[in-house]
Protein backbone atom coordinates (compact mmCIF):
# COMPACT_ATOMS: atom_id res chain seq x y z
CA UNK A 1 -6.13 5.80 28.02
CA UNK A 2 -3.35 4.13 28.98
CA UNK A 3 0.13 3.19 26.91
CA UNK A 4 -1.45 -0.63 28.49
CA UNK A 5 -4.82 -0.02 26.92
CA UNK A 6 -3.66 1.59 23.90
CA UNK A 7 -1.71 -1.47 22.96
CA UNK A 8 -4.50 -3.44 23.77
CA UNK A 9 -6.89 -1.89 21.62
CA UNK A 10 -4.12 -1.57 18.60
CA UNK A 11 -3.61 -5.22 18.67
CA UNK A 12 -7.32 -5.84 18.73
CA UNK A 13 -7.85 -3.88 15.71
CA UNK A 14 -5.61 -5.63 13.62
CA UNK A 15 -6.93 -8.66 14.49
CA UNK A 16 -11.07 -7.02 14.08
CA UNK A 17 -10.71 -8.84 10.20
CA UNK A 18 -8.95 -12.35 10.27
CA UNK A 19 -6.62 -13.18 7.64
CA UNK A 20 -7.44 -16.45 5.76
CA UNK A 21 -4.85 -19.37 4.92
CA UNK A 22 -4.08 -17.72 1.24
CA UNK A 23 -3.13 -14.36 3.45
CA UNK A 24 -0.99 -15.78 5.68
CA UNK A 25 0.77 -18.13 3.45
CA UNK A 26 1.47 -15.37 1.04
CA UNK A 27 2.63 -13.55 5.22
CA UNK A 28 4.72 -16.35 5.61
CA UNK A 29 6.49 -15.80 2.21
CA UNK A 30 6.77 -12.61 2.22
CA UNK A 31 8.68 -12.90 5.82
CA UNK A 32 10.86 -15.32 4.15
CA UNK A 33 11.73 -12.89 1.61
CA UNK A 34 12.70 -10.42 3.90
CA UNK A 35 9.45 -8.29 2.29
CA UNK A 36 7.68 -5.72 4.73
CA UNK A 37 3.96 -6.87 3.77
CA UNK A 38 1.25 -4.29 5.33
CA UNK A 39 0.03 -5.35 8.55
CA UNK A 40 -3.90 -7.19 8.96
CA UNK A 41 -5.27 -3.92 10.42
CA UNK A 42 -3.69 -2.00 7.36
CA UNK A 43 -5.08 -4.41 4.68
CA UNK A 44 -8.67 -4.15 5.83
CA UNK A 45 -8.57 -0.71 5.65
CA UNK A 46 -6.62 -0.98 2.13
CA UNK A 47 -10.02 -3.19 1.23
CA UNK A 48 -12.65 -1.15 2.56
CA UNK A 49 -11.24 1.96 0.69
CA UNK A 50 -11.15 0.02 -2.93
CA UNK A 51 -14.64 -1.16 -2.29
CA UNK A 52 -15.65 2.09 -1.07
CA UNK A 53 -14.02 3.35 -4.61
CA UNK A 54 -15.50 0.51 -6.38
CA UNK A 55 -11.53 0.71 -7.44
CA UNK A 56 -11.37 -1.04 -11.26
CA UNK A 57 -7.46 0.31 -11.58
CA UNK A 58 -5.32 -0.11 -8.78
CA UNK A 59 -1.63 0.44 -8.95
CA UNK A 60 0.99 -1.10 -6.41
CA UNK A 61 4.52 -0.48 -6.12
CA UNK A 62 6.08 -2.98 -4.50
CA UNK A 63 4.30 -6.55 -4.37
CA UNK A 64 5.51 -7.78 -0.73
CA UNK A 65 4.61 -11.11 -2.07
CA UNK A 66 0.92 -10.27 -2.58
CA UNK A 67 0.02 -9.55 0.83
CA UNK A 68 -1.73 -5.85 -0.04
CA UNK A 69 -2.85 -6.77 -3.57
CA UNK A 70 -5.29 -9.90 -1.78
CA UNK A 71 -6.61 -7.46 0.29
CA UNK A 72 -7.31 -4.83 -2.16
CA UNK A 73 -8.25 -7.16 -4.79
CA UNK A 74 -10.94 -8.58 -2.42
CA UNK A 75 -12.11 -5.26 -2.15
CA UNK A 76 -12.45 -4.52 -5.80
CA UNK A 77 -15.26 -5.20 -7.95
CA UNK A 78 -14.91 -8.67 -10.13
CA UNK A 79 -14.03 -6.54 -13.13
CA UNK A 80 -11.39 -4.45 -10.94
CA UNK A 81 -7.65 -4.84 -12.25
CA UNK A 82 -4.54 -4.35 -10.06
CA UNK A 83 -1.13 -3.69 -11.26
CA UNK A 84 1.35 -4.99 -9.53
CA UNK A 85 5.12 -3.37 -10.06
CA UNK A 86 8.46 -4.74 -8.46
CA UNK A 87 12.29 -5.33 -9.42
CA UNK A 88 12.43 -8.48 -7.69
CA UNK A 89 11.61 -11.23 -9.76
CA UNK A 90 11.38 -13.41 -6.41
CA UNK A 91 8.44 -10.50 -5.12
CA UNK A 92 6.55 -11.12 -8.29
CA UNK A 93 6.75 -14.91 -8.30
CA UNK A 94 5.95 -15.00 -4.62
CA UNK A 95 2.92 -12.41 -5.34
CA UNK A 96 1.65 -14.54 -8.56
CA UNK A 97 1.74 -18.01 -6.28
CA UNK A 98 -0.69 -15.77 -3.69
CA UNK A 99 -3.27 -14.71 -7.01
CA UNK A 100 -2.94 -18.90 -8.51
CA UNK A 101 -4.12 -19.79 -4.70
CA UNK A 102 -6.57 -17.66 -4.30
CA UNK A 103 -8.18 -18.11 -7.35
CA UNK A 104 -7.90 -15.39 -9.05
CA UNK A 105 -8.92 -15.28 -12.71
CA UNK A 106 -5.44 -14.18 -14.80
CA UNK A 107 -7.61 -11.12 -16.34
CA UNK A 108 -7.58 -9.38 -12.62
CA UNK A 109 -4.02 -8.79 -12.29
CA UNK A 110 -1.05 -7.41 -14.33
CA UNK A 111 2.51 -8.13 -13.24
CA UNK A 112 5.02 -5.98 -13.93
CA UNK A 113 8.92 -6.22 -13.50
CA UNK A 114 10.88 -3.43 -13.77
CA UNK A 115 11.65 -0.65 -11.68
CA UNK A 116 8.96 1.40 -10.45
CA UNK A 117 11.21 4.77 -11.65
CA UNK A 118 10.56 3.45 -15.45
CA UNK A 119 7.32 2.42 -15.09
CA UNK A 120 5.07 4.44 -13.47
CA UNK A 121 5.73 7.25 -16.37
CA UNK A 122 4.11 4.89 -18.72
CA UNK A 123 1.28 4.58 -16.92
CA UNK A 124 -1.97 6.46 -17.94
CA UNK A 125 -2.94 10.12 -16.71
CA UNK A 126 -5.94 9.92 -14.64
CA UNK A 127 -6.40 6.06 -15.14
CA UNK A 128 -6.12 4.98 -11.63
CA UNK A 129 -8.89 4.85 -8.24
CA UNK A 130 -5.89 3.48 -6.06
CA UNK A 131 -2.14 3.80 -5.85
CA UNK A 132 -0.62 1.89 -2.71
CA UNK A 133 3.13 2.76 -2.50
CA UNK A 134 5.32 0.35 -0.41
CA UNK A 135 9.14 -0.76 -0.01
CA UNK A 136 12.10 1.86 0.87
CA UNK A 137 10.82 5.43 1.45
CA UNK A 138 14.01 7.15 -0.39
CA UNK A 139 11.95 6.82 -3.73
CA UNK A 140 8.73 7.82 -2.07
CA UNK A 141 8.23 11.24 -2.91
CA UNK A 142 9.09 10.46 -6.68
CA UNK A 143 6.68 7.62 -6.84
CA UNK A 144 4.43 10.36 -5.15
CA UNK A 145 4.41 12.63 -7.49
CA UNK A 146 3.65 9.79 -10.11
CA UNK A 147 0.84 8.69 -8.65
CA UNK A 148 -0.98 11.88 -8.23
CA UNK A 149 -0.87 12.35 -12.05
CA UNK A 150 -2.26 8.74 -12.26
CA UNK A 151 -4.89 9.08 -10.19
CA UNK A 152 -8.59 9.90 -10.88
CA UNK A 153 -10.09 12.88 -9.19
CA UNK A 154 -11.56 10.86 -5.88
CA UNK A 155 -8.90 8.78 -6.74
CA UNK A 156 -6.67 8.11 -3.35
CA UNK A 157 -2.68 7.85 -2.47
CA UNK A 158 -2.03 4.96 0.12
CA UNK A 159 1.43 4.91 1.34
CA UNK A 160 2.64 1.57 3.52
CA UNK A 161 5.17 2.10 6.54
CA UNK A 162 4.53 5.45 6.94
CA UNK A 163 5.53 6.05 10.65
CA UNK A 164 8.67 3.39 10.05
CA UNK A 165 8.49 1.87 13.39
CA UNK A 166 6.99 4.71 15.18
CA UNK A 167 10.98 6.79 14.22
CA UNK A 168 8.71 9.33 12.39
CA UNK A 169 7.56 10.88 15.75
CA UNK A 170 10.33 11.35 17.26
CA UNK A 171 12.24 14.12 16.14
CA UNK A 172 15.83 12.82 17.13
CA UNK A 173 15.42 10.11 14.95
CA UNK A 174 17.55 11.42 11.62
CA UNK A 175 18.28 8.35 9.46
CA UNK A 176 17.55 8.51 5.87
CA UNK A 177 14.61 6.28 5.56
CA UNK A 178 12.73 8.54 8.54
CA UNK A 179 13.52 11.53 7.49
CA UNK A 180 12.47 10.72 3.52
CA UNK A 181 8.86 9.16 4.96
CA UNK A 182 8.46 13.01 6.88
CA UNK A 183 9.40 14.51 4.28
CA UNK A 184 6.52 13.03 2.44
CA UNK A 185 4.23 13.87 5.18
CA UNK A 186 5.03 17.22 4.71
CA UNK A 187 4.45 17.75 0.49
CA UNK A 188 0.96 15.86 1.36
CA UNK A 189 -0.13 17.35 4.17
CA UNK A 190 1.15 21.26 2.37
CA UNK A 191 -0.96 19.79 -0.77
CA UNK A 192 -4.32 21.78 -0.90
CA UNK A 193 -5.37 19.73 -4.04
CA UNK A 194 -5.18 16.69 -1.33
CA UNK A 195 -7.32 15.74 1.45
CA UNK A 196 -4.90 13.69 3.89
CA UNK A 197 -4.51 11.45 7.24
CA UNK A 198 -1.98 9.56 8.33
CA UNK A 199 -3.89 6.66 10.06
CA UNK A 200 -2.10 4.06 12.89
CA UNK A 201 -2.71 0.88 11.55
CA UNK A 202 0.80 -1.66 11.09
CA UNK A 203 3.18 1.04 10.67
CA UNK A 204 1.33 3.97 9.23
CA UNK A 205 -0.66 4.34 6.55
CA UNK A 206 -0.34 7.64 4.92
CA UNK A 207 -3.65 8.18 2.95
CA UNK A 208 -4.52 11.39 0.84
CA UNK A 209 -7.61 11.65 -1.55
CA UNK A 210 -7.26 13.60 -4.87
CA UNK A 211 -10.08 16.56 -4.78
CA UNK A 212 -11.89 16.98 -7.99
């Protein structure tokens, strides 16, 4: 195949599930925000794996204005909750605006502000079907490691931006926020309590299931 073809067939795969008005308005703000929301190609998948879960407890770190939590709410079951977790009170006002429009009963999603570090520790052992990580990779490997305690056995580890712009493939690419997502790849790959792929969709989605 061709680098022509390849792009070809990339672009039509994000575009395979359309995104409706609530998605891309919630797109829009997130943009505005400066957020880095997960690509259309990386929210369907983010949906078919919660409904392939039948995900009731679903953890993100970092709202990007609601742009993942739609998706995965939408693959949830009706009784499915997702926690949403973010510093920025302008992320979480941006993400609750995206729930109000799509019509989301109040009951389906939590909102919490604080930083992710402080958080996740409070957060239930083995309580969780889904944790989707997001934001600056520095912190990834810590929120890592608090997600796999939170998860469920089954339970899977979605990481957004994982190939940062394609820099994680190329090895003379050295900056912090490259080498920290590799880094990652690494500990999950060297896991054998894990069962991982790192799948091209937007920019990476680093994906690693929790054996039993």
């Amino acid at each position: 195949m061709t680098a022509d073809a390849a792009r070809t067939a990339w672009l039509y795969g994000e575009g395979f599930v359309p995104e409706d008005a609530v998605v891309q308005r919630a797109r829009e703000r997130a943009e505005d925000l400066g957020c880095a929301a997960v690509s259309p190609g990386a929210g369907a998948l983010l949906s078919v794996l919660a409904a392939t879960l039948g995900a009731r407890a679903v953890v993100e770190v970092g709202t990007s204005a609601g742009v993942a939590a739609l998706w995965l709410l939408r693959g949830m079951p009706d009784d499915g909750v997702l926690t949403a977790i973010d510093p920025e009170a302008e992320h979480l006002r941006a993400a609750r605006l995206a729930f109000a429009e799509a019509g989301l009963p109040p009951v389906r999603t939590r909102v919490i502000a604080g930083r992710p570090q402080e958080v996740l520790p409070r957060l239930a052992d083995g309580g969780y079907d889904l944790v989707l990580i997001g934001g600056e990779p520095h912190a990834w490997f810590d929120f890592a490691v608090e997600a796999l305690r939170m998860l469920r056995p089954g339970g899977i580890l979605a990481v957004a931006g994982a190939l940062q712009g394609g820099n994680v493939a190329d090895r003379a690419a050295q900056d912090e926020a490259t080498t920290a997502a590799r880094e990652l790849g690494r500990s999950v790959l060297a896991d054998t309590g894990l069962v991982p792929a790192l799948v091209p969709v937007g920019d990476g989605l680093l994906l690693a299931v929790k054996k039993a």
